[in-house]
PDB file of N, CA and C in Angstrom:
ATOM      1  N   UNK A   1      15.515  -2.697   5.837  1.00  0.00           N
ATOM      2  CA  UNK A   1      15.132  -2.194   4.537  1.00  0.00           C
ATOM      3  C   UNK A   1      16.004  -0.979   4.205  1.00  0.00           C
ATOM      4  N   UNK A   2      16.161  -0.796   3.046  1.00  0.00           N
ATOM      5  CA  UNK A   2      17.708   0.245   2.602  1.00  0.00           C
ATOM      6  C   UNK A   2      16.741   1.201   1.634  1.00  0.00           C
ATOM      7  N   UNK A   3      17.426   2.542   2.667  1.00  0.00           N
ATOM      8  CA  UNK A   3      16.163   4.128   2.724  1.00  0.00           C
ATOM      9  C   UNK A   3      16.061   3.684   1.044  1.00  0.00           C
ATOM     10  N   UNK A   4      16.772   3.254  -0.481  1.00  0.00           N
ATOM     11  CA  UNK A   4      16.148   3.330  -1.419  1.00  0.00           C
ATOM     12  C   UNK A   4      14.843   2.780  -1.887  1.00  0.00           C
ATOM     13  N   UNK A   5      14.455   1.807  -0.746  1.00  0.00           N
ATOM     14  CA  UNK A   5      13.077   1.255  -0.915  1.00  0.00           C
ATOM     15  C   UNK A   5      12.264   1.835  -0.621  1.00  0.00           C
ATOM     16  N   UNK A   6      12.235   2.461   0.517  1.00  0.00           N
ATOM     17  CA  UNK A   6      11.638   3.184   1.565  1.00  0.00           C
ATOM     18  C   UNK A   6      11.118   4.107  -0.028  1.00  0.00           C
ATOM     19  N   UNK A   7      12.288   4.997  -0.259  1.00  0.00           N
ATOM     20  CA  UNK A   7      11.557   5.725  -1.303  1.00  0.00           C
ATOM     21  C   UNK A   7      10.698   5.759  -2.549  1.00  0.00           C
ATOM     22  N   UNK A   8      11.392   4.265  -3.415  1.00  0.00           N
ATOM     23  CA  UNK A   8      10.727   3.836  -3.855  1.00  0.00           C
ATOM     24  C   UNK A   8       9.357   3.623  -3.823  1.00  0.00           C
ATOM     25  N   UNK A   9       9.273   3.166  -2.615  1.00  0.00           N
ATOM     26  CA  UNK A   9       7.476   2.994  -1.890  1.00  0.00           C
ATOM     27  C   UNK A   9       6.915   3.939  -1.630  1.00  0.00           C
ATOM     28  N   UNK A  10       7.318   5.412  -1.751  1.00  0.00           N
ATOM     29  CA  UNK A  10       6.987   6.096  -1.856  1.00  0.00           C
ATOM     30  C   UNK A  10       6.561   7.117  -2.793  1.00  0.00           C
ATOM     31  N   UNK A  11       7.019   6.443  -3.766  1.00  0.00           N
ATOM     32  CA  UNK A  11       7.204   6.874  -5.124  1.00  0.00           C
ATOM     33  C   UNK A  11       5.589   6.639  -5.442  1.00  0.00           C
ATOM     34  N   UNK A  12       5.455   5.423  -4.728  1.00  0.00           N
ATOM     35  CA  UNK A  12       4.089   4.659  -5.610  1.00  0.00           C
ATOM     36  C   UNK A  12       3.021   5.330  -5.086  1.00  0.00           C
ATOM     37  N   UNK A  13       3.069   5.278  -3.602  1.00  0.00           N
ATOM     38  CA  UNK A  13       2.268   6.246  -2.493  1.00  0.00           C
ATOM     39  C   UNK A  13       2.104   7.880  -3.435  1.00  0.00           C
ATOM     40  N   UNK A  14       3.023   8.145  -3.326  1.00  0.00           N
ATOM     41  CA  UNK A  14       3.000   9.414  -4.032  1.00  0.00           C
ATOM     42  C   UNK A  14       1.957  10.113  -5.210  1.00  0.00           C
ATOM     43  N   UNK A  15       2.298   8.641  -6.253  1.00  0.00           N
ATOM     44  CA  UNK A  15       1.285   8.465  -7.336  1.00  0.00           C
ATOM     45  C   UNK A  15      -0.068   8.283  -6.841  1.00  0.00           C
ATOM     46  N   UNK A  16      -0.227   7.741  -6.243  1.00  0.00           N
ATOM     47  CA  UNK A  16      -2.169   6.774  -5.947  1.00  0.00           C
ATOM     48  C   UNK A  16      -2.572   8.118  -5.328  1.00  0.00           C
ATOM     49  N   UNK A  17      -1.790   8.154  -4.240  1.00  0.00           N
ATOM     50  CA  UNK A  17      -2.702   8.993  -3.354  1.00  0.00           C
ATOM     51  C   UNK A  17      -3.148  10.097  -3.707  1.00  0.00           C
ATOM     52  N   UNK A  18      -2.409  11.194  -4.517  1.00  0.00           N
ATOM     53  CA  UNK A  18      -2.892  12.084  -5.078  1.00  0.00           C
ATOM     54  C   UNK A  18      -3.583  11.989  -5.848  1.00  0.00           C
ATOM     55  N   UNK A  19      -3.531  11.221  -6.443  1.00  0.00           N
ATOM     56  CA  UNK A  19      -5.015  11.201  -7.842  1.00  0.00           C
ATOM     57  C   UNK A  19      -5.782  10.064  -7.869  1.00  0.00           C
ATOM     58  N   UNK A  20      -6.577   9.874  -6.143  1.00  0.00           N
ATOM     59  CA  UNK A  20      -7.556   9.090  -6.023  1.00  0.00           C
ATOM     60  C   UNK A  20      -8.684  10.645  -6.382  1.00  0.00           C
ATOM     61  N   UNK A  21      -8.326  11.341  -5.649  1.00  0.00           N
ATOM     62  CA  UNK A  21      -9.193  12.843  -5.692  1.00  0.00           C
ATOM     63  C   UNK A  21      -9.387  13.526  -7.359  1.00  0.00           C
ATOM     64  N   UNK A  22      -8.521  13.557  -7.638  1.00  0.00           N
ATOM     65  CA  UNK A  22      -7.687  14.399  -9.002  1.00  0.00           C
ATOM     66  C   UNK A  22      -8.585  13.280  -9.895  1.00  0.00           C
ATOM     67  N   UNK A  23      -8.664  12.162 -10.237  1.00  0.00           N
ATOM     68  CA  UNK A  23      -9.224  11.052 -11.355  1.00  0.00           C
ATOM     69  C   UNK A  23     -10.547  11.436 -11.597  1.00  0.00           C
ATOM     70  N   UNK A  24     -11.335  11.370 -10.406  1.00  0.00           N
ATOM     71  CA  UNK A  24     -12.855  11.695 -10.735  1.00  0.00           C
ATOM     72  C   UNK A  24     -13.216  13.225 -11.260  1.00  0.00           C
ATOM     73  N   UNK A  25     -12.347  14.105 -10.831  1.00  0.00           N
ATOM     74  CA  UNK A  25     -11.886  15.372 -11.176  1.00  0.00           C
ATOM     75  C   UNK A  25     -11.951  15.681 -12.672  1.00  0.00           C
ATOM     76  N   UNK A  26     -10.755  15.051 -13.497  1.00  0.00           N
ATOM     77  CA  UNK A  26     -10.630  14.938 -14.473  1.00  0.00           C
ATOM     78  C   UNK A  26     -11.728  14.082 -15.321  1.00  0.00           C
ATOM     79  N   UNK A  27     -12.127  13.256 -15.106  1.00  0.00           N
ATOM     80  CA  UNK A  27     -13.661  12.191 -15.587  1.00  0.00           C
ATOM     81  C   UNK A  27     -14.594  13.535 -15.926  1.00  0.00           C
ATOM     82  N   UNK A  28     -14.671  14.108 -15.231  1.00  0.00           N
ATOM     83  CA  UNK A  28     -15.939  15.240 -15.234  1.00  0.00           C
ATOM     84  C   UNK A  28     -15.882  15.924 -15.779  1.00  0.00           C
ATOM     85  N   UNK A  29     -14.598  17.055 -15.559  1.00  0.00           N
ATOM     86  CA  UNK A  29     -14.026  18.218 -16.133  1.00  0.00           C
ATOM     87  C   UNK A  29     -13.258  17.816 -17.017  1.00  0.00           C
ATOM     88  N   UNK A  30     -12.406  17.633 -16.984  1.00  0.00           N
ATOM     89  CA  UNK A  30     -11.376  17.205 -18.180  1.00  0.00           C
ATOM     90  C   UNK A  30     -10.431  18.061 -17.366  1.00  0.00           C
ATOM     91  N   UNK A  31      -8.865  18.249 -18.325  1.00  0.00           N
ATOM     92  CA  UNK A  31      -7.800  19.124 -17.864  1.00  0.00           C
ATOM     93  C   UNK A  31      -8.133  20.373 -18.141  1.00  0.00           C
ATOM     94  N   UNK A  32      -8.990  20.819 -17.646  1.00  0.00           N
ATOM     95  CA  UNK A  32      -9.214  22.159 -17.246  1.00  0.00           C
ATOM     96  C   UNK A  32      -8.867  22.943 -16.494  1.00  0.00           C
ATOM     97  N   UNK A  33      -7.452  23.672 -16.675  1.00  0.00           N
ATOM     98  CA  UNK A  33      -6.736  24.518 -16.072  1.00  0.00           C
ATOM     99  C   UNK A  33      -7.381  25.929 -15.712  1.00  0.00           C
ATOM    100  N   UNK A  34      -8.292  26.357 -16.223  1.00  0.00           N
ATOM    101  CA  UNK A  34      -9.013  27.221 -15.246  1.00  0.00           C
ATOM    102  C   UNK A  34      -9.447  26.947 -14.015  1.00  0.00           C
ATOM    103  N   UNK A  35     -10.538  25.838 -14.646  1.00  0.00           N
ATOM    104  CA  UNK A  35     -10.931  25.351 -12.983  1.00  0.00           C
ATOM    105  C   UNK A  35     -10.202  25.090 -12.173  1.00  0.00           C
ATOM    106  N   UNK A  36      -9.392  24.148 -12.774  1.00  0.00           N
ATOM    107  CA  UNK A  36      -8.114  23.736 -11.354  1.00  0.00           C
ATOM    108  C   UNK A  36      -8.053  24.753 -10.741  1.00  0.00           C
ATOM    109  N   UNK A  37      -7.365  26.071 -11.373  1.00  0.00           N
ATOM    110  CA  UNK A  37      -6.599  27.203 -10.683  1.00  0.00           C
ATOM    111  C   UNK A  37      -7.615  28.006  -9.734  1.00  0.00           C
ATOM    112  N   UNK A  38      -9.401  28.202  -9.992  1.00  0.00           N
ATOM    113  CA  UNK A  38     -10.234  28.749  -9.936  1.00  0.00           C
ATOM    114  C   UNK A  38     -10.588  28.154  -8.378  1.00  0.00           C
ATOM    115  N   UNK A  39     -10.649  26.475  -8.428  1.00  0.00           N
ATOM    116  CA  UNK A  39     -10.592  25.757  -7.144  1.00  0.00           C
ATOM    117  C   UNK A  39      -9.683  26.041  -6.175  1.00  0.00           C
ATOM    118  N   UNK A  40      -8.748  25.833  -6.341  1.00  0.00           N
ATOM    119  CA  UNK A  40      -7.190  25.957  -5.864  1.00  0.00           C
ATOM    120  C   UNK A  40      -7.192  26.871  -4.979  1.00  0.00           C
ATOM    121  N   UNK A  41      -7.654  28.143  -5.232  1.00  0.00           N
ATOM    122  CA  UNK A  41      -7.257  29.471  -4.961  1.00  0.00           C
ATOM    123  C   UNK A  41      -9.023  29.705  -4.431  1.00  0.00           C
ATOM    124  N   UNK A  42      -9.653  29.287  -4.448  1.00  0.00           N
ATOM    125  CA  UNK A  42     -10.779  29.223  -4.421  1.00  0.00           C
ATOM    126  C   UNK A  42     -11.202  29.802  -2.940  1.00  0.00           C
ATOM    127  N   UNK A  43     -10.405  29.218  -1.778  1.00  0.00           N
ATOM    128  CA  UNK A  43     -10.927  29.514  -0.695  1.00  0.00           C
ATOM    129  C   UNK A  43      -9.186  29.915   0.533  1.00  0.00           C
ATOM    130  N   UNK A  44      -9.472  30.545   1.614  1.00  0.00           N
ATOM    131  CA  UNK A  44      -7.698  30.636   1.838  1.00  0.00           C
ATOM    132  C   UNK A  44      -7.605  29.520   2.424  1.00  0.00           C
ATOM    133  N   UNK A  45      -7.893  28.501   2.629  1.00  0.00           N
ATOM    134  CA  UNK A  45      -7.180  26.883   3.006  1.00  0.00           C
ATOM    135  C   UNK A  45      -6.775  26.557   2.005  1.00  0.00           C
ATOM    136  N   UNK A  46      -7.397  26.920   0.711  1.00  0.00           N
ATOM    137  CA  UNK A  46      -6.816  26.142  -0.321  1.00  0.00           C
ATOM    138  C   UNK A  46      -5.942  26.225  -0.861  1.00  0.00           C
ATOM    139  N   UNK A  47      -6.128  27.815  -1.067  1.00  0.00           N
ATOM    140  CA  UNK A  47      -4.680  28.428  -1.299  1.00  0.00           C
ATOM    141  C   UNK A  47      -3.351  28.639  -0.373  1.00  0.00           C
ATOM    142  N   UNK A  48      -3.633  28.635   0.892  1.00  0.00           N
ATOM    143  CA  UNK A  48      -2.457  27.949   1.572  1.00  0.00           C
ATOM    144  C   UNK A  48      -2.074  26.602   0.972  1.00  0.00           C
ATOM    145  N   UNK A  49      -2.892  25.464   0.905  1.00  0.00           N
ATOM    146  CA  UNK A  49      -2.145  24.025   0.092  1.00  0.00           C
ATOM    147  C   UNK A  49      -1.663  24.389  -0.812  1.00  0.00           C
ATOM    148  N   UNK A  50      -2.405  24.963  -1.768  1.00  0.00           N
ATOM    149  CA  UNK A  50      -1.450  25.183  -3.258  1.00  0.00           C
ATOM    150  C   UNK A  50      -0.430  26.019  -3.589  1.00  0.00           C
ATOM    151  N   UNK A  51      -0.321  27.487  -2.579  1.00  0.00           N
ATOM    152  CA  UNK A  51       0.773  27.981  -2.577  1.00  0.00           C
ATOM    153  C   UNK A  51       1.824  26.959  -1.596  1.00  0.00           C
ATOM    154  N   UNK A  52       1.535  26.548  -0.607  1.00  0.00           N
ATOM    155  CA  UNK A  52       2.965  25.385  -0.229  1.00  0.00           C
ATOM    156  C   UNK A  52       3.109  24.342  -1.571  1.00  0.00           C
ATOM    157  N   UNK A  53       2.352  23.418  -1.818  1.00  0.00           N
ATOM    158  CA  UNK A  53       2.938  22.897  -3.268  1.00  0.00           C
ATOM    159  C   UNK A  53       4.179  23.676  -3.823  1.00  0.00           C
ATOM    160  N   UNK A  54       3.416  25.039  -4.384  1.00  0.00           N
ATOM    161  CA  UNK A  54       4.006  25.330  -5.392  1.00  0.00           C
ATOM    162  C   UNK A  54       5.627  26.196  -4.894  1.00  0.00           C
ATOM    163  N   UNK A  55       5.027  26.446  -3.914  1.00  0.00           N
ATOM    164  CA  UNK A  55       7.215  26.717  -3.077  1.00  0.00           C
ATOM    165  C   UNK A  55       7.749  25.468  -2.978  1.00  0.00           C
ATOM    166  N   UNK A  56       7.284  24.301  -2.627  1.00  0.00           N
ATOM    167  CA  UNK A  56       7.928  23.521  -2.373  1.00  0.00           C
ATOM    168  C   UNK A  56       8.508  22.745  -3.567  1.00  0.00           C
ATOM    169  N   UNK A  57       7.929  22.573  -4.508  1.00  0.00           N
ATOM    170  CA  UNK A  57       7.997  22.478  -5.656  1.00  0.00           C
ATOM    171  C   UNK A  57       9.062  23.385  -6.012  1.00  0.00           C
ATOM    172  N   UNK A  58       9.247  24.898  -6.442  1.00  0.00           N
ATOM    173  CA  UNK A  58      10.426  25.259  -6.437  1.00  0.00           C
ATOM    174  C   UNK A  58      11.541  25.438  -5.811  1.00  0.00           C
ATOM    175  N   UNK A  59      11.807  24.715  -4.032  1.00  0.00           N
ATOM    176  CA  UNK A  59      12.625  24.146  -3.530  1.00  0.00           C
ATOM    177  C   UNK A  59      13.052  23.308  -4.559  1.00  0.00           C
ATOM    178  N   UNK A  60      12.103  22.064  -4.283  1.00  0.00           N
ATOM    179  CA  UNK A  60      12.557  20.619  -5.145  1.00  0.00           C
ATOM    180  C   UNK A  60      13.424  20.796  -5.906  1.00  0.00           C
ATOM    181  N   UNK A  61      13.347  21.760  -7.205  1.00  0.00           N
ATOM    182  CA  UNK A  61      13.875  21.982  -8.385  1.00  0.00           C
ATOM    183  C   UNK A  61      15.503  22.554  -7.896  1.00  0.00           C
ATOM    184  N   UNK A  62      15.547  23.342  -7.350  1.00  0.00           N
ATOM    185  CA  UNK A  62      17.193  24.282  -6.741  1.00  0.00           C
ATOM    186  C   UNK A  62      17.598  22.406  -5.863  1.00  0.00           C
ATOM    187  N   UNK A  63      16.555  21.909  -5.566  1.00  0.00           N
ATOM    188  CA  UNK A  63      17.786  20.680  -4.843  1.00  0.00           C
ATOM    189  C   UNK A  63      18.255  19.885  -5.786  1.00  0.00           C
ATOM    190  N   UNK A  64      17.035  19.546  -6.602  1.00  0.00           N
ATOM    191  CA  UNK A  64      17.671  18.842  -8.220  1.00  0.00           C
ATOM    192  C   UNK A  64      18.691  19.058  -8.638  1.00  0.00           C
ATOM    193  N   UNK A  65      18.800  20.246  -8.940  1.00  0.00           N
ATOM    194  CA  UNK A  65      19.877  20.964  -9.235  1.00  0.00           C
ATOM    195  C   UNK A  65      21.150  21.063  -8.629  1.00  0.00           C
ATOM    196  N   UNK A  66      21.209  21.215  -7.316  1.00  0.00           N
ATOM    197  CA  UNK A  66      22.611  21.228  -6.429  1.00  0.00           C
ATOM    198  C   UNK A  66      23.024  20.170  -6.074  1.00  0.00           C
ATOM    199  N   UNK A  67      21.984  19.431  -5.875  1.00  0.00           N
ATOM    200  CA  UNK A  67      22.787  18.210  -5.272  1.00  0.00           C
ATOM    201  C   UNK A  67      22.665  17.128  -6.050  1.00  0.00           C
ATOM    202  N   UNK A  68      21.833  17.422  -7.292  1.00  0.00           N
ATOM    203  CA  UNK A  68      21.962  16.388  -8.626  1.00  0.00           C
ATOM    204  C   UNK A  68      23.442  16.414  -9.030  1.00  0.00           C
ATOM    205  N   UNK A  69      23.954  17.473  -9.477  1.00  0.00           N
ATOM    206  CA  UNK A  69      25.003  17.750  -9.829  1.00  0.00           C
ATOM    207  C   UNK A  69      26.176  17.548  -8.771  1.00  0.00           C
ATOM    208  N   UNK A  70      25.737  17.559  -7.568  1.00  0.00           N
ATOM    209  CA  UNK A  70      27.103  16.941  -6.354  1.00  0.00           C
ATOM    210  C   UNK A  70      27.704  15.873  -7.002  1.00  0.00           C
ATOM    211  N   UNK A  71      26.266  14.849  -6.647  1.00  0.00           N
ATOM    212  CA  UNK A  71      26.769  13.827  -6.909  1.00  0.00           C
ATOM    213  C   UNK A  71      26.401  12.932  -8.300  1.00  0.00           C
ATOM    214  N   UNK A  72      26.323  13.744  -9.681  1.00  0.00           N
ATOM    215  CA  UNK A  72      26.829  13.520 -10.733  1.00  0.00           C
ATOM    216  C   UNK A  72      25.513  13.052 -11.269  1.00  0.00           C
ATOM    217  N   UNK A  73      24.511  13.021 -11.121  1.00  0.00           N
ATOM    218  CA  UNK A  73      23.032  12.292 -10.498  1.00  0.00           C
ATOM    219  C   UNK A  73      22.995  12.424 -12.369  1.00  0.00           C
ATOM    220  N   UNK A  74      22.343  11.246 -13.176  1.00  0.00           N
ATOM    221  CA  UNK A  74      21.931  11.289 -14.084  1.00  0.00           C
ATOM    222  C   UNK A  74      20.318  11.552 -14.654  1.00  0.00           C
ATOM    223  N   UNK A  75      20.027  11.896 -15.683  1.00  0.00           N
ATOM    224  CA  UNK A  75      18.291  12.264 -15.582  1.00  0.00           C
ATOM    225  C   UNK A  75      17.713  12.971 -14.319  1.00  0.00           C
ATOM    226  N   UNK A  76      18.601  14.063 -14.405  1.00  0.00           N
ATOM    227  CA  UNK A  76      17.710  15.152 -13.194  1.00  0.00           C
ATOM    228  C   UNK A  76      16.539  15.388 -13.937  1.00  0.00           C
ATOM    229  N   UNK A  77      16.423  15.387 -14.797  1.00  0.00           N
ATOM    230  CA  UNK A  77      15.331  15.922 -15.713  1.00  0.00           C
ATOM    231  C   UNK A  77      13.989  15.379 -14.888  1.00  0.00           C
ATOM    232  N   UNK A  78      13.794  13.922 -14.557  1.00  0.00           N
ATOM    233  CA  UNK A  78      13.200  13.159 -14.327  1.00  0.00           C
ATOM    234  C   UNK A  78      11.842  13.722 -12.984  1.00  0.00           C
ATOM    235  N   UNK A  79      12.942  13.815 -11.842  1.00  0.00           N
ATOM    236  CA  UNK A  79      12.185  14.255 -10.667  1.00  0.00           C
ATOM    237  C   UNK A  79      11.328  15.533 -11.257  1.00  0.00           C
ATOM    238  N   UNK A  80      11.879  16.371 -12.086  1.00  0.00           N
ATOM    239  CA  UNK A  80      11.730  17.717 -12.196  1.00  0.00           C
ATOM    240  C   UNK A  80       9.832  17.167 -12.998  1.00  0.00           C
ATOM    241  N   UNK A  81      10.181  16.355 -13.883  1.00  0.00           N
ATOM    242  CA  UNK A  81       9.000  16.356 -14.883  1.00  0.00           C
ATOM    243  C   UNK A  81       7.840  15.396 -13.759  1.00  0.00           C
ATOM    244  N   UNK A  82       8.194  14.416 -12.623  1.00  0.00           N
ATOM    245  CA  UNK A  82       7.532  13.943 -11.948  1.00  0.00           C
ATOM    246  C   UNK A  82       6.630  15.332 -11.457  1.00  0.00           C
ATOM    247  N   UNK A  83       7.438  16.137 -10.834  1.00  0.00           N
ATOM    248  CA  UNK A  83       7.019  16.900 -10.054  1.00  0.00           C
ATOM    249  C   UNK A  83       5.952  18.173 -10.967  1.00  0.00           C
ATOM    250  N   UNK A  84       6.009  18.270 -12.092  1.00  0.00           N
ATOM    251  CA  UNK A  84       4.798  18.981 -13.325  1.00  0.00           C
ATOM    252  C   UNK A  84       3.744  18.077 -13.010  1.00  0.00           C
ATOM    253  N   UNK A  85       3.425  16.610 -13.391  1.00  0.00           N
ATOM    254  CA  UNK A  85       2.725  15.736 -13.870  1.00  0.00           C
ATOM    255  C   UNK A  85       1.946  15.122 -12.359  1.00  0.00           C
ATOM    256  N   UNK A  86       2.640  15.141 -11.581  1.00  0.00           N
ATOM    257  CA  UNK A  86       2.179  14.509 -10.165  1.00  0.00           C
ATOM    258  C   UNK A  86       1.858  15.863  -9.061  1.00  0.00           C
ATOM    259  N   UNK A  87       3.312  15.770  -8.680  1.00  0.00           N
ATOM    260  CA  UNK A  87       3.648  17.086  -7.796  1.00  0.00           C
ATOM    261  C   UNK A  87       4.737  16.514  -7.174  1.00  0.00           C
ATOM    262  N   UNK A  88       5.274  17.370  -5.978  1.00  0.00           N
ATOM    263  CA  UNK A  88       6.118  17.049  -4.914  1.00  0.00           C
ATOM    264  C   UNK A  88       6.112  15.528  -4.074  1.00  0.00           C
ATOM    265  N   UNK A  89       5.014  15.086  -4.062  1.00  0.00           N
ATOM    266  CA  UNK A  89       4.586  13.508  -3.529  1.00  0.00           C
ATOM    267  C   UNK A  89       5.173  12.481  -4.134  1.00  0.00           C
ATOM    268  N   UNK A  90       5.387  12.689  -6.048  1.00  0.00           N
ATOM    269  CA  UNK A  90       6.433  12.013  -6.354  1.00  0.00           C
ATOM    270  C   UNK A  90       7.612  12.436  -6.551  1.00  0.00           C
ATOM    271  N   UNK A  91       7.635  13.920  -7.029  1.00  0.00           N
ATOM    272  CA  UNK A  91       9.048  14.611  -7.337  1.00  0.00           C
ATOM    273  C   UNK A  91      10.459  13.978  -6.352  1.00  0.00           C
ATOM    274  N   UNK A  92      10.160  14.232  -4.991  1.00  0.00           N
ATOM    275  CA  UNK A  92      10.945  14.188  -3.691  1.00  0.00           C
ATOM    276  C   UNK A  92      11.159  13.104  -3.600  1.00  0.00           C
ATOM    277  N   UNK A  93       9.992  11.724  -3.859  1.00  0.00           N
ATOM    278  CA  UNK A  93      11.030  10.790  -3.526  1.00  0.00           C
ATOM    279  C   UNK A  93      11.397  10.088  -4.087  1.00  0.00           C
ATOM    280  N   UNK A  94      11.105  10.464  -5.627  1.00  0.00           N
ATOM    281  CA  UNK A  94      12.006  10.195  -6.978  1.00  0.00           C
ATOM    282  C   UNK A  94      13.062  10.272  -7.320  1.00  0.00           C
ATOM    283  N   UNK A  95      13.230  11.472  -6.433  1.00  0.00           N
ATOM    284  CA  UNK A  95      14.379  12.195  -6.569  1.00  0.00           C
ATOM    285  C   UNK A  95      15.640  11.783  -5.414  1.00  0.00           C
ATOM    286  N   UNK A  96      14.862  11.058  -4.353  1.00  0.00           N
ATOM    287  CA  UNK A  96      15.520  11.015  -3.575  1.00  0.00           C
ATOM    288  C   UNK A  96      16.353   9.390  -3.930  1.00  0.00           C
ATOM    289  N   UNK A  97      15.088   8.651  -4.297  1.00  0.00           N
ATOM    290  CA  UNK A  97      15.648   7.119  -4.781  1.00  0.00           C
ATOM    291  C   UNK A  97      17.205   7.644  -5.573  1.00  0.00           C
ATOM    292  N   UNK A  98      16.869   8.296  -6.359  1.00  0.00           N
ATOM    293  CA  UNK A  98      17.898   8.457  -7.805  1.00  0.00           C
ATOM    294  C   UNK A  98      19.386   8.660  -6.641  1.00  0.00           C
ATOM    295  N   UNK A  99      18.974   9.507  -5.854  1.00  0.00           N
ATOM    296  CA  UNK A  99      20.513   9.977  -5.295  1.00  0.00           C
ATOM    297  C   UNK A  99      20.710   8.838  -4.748  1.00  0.00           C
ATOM    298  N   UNK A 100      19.864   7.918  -3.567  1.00  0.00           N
ATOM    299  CA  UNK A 100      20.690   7.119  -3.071  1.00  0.00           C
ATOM    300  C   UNK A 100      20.982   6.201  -3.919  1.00  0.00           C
ATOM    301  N   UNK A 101      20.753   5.983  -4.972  1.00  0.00           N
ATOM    302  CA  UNK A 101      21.533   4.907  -6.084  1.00  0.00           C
ATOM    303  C   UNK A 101      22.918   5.661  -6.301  1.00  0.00           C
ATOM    304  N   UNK A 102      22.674   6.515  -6.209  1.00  0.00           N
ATOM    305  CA  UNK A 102      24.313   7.411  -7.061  1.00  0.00           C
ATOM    306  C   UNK A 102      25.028   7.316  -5.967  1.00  0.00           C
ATOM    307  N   UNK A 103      24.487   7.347  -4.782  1.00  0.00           N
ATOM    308  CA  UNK A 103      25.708   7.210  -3.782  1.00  0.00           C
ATOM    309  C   UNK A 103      26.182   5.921  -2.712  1.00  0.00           C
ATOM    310  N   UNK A 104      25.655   4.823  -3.175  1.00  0.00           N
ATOM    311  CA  UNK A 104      26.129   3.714  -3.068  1.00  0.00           C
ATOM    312  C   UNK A 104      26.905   2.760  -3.901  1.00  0.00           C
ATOM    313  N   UNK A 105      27.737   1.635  -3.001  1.00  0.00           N
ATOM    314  CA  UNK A 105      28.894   1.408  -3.815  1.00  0.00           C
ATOM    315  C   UNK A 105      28.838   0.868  -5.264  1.00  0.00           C
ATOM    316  N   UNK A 106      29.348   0.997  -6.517  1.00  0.00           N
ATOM    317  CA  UNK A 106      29.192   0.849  -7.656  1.00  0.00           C
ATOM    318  C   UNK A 106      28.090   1.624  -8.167  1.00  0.00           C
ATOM    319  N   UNK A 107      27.276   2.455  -7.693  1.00  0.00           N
ATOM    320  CA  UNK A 107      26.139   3.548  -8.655  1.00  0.00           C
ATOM    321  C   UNK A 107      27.084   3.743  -9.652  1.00  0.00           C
ATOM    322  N   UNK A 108      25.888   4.746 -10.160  1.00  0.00           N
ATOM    323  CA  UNK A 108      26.321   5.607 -11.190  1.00  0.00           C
ATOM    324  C   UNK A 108      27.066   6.823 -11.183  1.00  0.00           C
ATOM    325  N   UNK A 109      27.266   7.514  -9.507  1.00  0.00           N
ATOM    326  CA  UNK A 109      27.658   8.336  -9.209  1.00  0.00           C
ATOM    327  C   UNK A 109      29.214   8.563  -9.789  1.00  0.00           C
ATOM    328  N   UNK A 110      29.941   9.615  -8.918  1.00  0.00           N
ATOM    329  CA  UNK A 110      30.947   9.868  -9.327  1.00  0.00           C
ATOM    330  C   UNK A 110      32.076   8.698  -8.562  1.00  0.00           C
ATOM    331  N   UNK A 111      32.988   8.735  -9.023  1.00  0.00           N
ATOM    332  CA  UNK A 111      34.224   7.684  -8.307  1.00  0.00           C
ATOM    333  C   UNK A 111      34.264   8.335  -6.699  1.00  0.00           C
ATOM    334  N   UNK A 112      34.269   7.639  -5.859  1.00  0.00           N
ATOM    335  CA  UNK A 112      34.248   8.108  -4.404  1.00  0.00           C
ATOM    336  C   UNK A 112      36.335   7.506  -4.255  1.00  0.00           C
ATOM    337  N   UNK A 113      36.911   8.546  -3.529  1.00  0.00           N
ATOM    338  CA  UNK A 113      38.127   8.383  -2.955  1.00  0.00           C
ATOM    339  C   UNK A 113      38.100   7.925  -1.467  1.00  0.00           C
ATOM    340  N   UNK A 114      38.821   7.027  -1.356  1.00  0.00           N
ATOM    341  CA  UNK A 114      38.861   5.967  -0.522  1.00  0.00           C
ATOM    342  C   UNK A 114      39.296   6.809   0.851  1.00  0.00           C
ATOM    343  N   UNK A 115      38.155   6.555   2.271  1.00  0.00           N
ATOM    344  CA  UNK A 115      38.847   6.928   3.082  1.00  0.00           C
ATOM    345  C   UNK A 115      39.981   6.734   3.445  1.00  0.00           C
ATOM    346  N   UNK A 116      40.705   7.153   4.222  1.00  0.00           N
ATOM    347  CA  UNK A 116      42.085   7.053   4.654  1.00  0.00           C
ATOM    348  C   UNK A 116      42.773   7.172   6.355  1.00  0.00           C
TER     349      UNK A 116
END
């Protein structure tokens, strides 16, 4: 299996799993960004999870960025807005699918010069 599946499948994982919790959440409350934040921070386990999210999350974004642009990566935008709407569970391996498309033969990437 070729790591772009791998990610792919992870992409999906990414989606479900986080908002088996998050769905009934929202049913009740609605998008209520107080509460979220009020929960979140609510207890220090929790806020250990949500402060790692949210570094890791601004990792994500500086890799988008550097190594989107290595290798010429189109719709960086993409991972970035996964990662608002989901989190890091899809951001990363959204992001990661996208590159290994760009860097296999015929992507979208940049022209690769022929070893020698």
């Amino acid at each position: 299996m070729k790591p772009k599946h791998v990610y792919l499948f992870f992409c999906i994982v990414g989606i479900v799993v986080p908002y088996i919790p998050f769905a009934p959440f929202v049913h009740l409350h609605g998008v209520n960004l107080k509460l979220i934040f009020d929960q979140l921070f609510a207890t220090p386990i929790s806020s250990f999870f949500g402060l790692d999210a949210l570094v890791s999350t601004l990792v994500l974004w500086i890799l988008v960025a550097i190594e989107g642009r290595r290798v010429s990566m189109r719709r960086q935008w993409a991972p970035i807005l996964a990662s608002l709407t989901v989190g890091v569970s899809l951001g990363l391996p959204l992001f990661l699918y996208m590159r290994e498309r760009c860097l296999e033969p015929g992507g979208p990437g940049p022209e690769r010069a022929a070893p020698q």
